[in-house]
C-alpha atoms as a PDB file:
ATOM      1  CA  UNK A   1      18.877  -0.856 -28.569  1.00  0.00           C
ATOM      2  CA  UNK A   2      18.823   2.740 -29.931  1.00  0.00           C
ATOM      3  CA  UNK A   3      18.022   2.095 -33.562  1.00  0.00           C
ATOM      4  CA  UNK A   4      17.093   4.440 -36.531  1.00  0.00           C
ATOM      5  CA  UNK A   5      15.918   3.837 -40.144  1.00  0.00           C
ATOM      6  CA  UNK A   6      18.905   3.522 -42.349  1.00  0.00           C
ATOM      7  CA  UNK A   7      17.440   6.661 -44.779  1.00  0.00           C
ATOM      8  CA  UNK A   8      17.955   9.560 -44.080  1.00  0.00           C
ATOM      9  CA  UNK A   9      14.509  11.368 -44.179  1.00  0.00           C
ATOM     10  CA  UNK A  10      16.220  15.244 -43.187  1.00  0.00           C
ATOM     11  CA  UNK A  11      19.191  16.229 -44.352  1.00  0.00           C
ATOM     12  CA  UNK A  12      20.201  19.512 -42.899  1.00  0.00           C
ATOM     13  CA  UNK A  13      19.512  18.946 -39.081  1.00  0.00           C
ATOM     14  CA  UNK A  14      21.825  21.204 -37.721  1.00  0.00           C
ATOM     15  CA  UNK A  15      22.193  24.438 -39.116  1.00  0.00           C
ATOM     16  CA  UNK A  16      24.650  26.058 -37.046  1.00  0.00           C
ATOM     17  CA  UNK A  17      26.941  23.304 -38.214  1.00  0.00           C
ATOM     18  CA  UNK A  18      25.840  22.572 -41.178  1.00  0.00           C
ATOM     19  CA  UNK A  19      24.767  26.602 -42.405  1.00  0.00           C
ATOM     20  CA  UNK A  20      28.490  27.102 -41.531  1.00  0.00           C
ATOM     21  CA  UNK A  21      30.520  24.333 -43.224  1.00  0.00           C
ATOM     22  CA  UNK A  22      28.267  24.772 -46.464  1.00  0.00           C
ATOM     23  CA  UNK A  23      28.562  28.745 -46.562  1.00  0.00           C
ATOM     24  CA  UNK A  24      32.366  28.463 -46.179  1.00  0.00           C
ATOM     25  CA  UNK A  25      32.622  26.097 -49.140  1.00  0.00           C
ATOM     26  CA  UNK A  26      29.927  28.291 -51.395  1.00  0.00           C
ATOM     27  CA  UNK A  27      32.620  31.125 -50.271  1.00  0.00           C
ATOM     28  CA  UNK A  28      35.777  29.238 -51.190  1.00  0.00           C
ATOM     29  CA  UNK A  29      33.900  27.602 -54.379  1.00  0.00           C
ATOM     30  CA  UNK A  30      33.060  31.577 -55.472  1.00  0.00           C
ATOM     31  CA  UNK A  31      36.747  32.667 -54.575  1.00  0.00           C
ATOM     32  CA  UNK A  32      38.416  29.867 -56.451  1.00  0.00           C
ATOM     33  CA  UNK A  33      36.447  30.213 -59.703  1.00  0.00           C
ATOM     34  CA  UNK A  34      36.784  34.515 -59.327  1.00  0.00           C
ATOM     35  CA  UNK A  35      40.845  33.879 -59.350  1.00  0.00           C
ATOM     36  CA  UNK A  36      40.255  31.316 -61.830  1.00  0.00           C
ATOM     37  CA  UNK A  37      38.450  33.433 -63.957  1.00  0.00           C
ATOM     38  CA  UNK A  38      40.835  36.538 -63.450  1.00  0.00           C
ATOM     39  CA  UNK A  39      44.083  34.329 -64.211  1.00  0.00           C
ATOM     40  CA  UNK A  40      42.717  32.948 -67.514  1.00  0.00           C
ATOM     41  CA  UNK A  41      41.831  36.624 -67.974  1.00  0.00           C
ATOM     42  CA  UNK A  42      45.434  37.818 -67.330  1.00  0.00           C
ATOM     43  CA  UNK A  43      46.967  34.678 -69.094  1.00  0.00           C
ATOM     44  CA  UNK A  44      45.064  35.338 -72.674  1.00  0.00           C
ATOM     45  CA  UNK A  45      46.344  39.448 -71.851  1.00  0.00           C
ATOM     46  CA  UNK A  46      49.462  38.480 -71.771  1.00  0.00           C
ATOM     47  CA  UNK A  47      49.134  36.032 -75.242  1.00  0.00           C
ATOM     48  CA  UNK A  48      47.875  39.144 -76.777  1.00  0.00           C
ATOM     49  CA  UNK A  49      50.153  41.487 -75.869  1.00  0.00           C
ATOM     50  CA  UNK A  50      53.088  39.203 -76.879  1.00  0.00           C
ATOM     51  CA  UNK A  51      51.632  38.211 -80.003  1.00  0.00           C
ATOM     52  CA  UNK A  52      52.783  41.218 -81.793  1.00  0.00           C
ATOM     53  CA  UNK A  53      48.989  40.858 -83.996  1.00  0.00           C
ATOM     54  CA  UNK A  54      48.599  44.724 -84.467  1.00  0.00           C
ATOM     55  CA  UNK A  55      44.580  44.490 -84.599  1.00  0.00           C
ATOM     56  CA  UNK A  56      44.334  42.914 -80.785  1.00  0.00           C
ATOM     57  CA  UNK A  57      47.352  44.746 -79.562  1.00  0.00           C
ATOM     58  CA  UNK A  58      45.549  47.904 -80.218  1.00  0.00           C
ATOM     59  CA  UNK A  59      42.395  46.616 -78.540  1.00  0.00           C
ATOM     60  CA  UNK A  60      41.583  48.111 -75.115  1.00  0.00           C
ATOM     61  CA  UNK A  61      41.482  46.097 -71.794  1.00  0.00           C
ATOM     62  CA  UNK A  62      37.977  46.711 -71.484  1.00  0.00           C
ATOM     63  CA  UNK A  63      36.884  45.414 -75.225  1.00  0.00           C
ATOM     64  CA  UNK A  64      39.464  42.515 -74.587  1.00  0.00           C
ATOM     65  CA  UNK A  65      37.810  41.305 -70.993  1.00  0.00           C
ATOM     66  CA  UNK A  66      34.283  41.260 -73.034  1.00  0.00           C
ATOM     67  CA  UNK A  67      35.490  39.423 -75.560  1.00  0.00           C
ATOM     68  CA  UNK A  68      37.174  36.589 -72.923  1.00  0.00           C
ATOM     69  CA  UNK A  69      33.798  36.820 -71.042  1.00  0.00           C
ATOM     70  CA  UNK A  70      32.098  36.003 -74.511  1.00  0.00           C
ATOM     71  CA  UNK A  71      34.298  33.047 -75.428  1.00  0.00           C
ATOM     72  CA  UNK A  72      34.408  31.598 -71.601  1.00  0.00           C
ATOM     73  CA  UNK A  73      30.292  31.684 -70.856  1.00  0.00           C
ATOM     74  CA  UNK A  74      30.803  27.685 -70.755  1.00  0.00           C
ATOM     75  CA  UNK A  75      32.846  27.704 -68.132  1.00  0.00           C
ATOM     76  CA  UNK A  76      30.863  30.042 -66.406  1.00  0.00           C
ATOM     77  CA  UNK A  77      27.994  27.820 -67.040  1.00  0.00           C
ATOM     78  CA  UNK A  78      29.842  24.890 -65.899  1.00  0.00           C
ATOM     79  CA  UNK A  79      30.808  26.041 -62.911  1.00  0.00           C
ATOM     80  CA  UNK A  80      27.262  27.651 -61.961  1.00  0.00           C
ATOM     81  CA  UNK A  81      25.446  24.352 -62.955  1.00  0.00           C
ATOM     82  CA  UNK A  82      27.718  22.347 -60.419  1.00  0.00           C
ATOM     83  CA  UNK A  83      27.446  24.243 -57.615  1.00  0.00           C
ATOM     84  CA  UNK A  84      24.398  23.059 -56.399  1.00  0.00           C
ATOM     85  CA  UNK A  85      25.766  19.878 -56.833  1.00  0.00           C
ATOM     86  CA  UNK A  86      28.490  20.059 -55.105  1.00  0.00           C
ATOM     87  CA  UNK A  87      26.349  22.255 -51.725  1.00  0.00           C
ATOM     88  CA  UNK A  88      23.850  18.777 -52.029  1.00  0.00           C
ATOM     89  CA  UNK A  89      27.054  16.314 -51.243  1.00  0.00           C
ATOM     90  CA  UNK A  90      28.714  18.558 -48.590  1.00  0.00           C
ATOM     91  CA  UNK A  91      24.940  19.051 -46.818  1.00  0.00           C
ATOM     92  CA  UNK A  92      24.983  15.146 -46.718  1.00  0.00           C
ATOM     93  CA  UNK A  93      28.902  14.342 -45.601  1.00  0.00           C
ATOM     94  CA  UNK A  94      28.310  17.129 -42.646  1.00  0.00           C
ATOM     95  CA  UNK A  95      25.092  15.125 -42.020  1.00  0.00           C
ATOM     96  CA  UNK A  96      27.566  11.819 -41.676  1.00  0.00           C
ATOM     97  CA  UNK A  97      29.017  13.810 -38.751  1.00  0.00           C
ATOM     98  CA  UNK A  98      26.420  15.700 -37.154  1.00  0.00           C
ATOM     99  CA  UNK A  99      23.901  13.444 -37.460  1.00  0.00           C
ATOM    100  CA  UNK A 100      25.782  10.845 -34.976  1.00  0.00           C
ATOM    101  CA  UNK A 101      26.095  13.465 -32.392  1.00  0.00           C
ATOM    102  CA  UNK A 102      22.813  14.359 -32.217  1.00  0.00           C
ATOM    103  CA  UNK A 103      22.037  10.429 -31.927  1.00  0.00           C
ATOM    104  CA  UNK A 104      24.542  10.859 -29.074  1.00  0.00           C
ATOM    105  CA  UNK A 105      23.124  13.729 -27.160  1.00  0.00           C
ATOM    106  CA  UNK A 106      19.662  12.279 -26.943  1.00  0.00           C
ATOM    107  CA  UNK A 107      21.026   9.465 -25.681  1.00  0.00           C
ATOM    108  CA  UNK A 108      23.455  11.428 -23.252  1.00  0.00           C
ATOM    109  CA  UNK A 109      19.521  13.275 -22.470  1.00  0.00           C
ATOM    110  CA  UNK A 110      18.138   9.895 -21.935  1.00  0.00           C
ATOM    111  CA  UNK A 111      20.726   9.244 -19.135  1.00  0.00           C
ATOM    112  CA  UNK A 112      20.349  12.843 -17.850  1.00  0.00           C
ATOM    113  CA  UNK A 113      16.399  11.258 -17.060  1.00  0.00           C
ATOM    114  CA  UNK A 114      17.237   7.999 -15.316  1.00  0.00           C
ATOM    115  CA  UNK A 115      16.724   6.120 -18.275  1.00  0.00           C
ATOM    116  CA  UNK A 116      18.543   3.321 -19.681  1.00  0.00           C
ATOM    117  CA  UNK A 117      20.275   3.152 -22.739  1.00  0.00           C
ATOM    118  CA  UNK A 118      21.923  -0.225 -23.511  1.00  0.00           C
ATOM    119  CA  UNK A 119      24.198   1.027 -26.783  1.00  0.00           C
ATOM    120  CA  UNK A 120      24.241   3.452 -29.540  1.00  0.00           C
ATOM    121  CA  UNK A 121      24.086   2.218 -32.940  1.00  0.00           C
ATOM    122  CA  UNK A 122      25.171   4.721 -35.934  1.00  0.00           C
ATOM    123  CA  UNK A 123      23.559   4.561 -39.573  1.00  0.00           C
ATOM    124  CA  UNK A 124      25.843   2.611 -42.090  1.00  0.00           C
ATOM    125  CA  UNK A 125      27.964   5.309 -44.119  1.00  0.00           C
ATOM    126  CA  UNK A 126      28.111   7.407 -40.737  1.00  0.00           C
ATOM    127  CA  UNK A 127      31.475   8.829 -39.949  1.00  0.00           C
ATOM    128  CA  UNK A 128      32.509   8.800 -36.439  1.00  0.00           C
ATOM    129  CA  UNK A 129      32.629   5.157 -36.176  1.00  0.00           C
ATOM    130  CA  UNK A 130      35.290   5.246 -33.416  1.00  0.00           C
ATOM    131  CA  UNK A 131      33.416   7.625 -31.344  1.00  0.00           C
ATOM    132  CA  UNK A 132      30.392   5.213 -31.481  1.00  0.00           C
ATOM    133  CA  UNK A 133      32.612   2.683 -30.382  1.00  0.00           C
ATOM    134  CA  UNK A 134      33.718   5.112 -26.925  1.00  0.00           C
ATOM    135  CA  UNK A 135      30.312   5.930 -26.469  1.00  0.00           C
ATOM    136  CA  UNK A 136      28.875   2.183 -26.179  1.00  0.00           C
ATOM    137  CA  UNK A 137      32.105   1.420 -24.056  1.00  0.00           C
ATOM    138  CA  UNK A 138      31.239   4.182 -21.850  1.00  0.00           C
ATOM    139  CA  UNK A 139      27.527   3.193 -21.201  1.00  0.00           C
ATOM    140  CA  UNK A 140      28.996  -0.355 -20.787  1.00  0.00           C
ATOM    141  CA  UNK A 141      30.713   1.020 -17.923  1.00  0.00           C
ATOM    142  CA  UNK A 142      28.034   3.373 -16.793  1.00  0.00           C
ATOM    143  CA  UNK A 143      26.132   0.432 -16.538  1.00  0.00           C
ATOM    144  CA  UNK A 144      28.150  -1.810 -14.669  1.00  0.00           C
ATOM    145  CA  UNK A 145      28.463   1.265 -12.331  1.00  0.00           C
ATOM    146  CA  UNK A 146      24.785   1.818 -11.918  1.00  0.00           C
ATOM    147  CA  UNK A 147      24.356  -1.594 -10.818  1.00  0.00           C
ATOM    148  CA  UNK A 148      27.806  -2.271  -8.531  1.00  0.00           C
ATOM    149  CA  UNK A 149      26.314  -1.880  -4.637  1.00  0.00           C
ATOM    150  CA  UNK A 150      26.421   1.534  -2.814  1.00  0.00           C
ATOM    151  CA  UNK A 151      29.148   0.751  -0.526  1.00  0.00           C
ATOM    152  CA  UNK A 152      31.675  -0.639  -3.057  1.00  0.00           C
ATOM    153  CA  UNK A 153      31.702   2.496  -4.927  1.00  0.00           C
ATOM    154  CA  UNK A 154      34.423   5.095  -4.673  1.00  0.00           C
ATOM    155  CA  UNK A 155      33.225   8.639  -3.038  1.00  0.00           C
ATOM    156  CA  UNK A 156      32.946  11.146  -5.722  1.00  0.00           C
ATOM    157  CA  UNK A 157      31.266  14.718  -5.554  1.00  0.00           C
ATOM    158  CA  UNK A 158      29.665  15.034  -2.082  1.00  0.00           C
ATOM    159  CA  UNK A 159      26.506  16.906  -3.863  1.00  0.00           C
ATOM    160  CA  UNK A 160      25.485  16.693  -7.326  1.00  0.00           C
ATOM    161  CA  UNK A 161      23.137  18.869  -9.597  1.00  0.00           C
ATOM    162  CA  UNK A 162      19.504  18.865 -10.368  1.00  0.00           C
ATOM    163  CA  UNK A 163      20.837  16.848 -13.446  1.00  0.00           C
ATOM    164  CA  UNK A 164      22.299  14.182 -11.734  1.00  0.00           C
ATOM    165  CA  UNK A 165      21.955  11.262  -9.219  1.00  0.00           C
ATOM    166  CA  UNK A 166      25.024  10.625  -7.043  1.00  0.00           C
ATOM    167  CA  UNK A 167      25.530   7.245  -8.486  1.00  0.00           C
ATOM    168  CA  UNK A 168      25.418   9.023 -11.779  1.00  0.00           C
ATOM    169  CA  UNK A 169      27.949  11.191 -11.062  1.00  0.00           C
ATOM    170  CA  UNK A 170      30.430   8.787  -9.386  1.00  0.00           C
ATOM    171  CA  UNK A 171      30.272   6.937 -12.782  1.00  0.00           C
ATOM    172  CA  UNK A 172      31.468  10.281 -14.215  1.00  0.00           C
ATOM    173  CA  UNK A 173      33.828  10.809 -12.073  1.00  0.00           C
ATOM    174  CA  UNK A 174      35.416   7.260 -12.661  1.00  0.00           C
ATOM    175  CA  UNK A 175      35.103   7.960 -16.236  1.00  0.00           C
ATOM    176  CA  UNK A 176      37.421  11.019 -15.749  1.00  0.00           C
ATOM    177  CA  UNK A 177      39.817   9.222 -13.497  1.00  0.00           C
ATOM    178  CA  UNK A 178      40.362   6.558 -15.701  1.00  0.00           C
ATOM    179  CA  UNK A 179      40.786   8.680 -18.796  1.00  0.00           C
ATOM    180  CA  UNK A 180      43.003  10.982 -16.974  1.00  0.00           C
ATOM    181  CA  UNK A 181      45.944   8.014 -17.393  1.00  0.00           C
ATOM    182  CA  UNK A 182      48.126   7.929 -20.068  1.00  0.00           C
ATOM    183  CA  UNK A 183      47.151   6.397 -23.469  1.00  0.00           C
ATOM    184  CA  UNK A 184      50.135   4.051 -23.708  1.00  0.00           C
ATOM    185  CA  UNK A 185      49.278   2.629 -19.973  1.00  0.00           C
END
């Protein structure tokens, strides 16, 4: 069986994926608290203003935004101080996803060799459960495929690759037959 240790020793493993989903939340994290920050901005302008208190009325945009900067550092603070936090959890829940299909493509390599691989087995917490599920179904079949006699096979692909045997790619070409059908059938 293809096993792994249930810890997770690396946590970014794939940094196209990864890099990307983590740099778009750091962007939409920065955005959010920017328009955040602006609103309560605009919000305490308008309390001012409509106060009718002649000593802030008379005080200039510019002396007013230092002042709201001054009194709103914690939230600043807050909001710097989490971040990390919150780039640590969404490194491991991409890792949940990527790290399955990299589990998957070295066994997809393994085949590519001639080798045998009885069943994929996904760390506990993983997401992609279903898609484990396919995958074992699949070399199931691949199996049974690999080890039905030549001449009971269907004819599939007349040459193959460097990559492939022809009984490997019959057993992909079933595989594509059979998932061409309708879901419901």
């Amino acid at each position: 069986m293809f096993r792994f240790k249930s810890r997770r020793t690396r946590k970014f493993v794939n940094a196209r994926v990864q890099g990307r989903v983590v740099s778009r939340v750091a962007a939409y994290w920065i955005l959010y608290h920017i328009v955040l920050w602006h609103g309560l901005f605009v919000f305490r302008y308008a309390q001012v203003r409509m106060s009718g208190d002649e000593s802030q009325v008379l005080q200039s945009v510019g002396s007013m935004y230092w002042q709201f900067c001054i009194d709103h550092v914690p939230l600043l603070m807050a909001a710097l101080l989490i971040m990390p936090l919150f780039m640590l959890d969404f490194i491991r829940l991409t890792h949940r996803i990527v790290g399955p299909l990299i589990r998957t493509g070295e066994a997809l390599h393994q085949l590519m060799r001639g080798e045998h691989v009885p069943s994929v087995e996904f760390r506990k917490g993983d997401l992609l459960t279903e898609f484990e599920t396919t995958f074992n179904d699949f070399l199931a079949f691949y199996d049974d495929q690999r080890s039905e006699p030549e001449r009971s096979r269907p004819a599939f692909a007349t040459s193959c690759d460097d990559h492939m045997t022809e009984s490997q790619a019959q057993a992909v070409g079933s595989a594509l037959s059979g998932a061409a059908a309708p879901l419901g059938a």
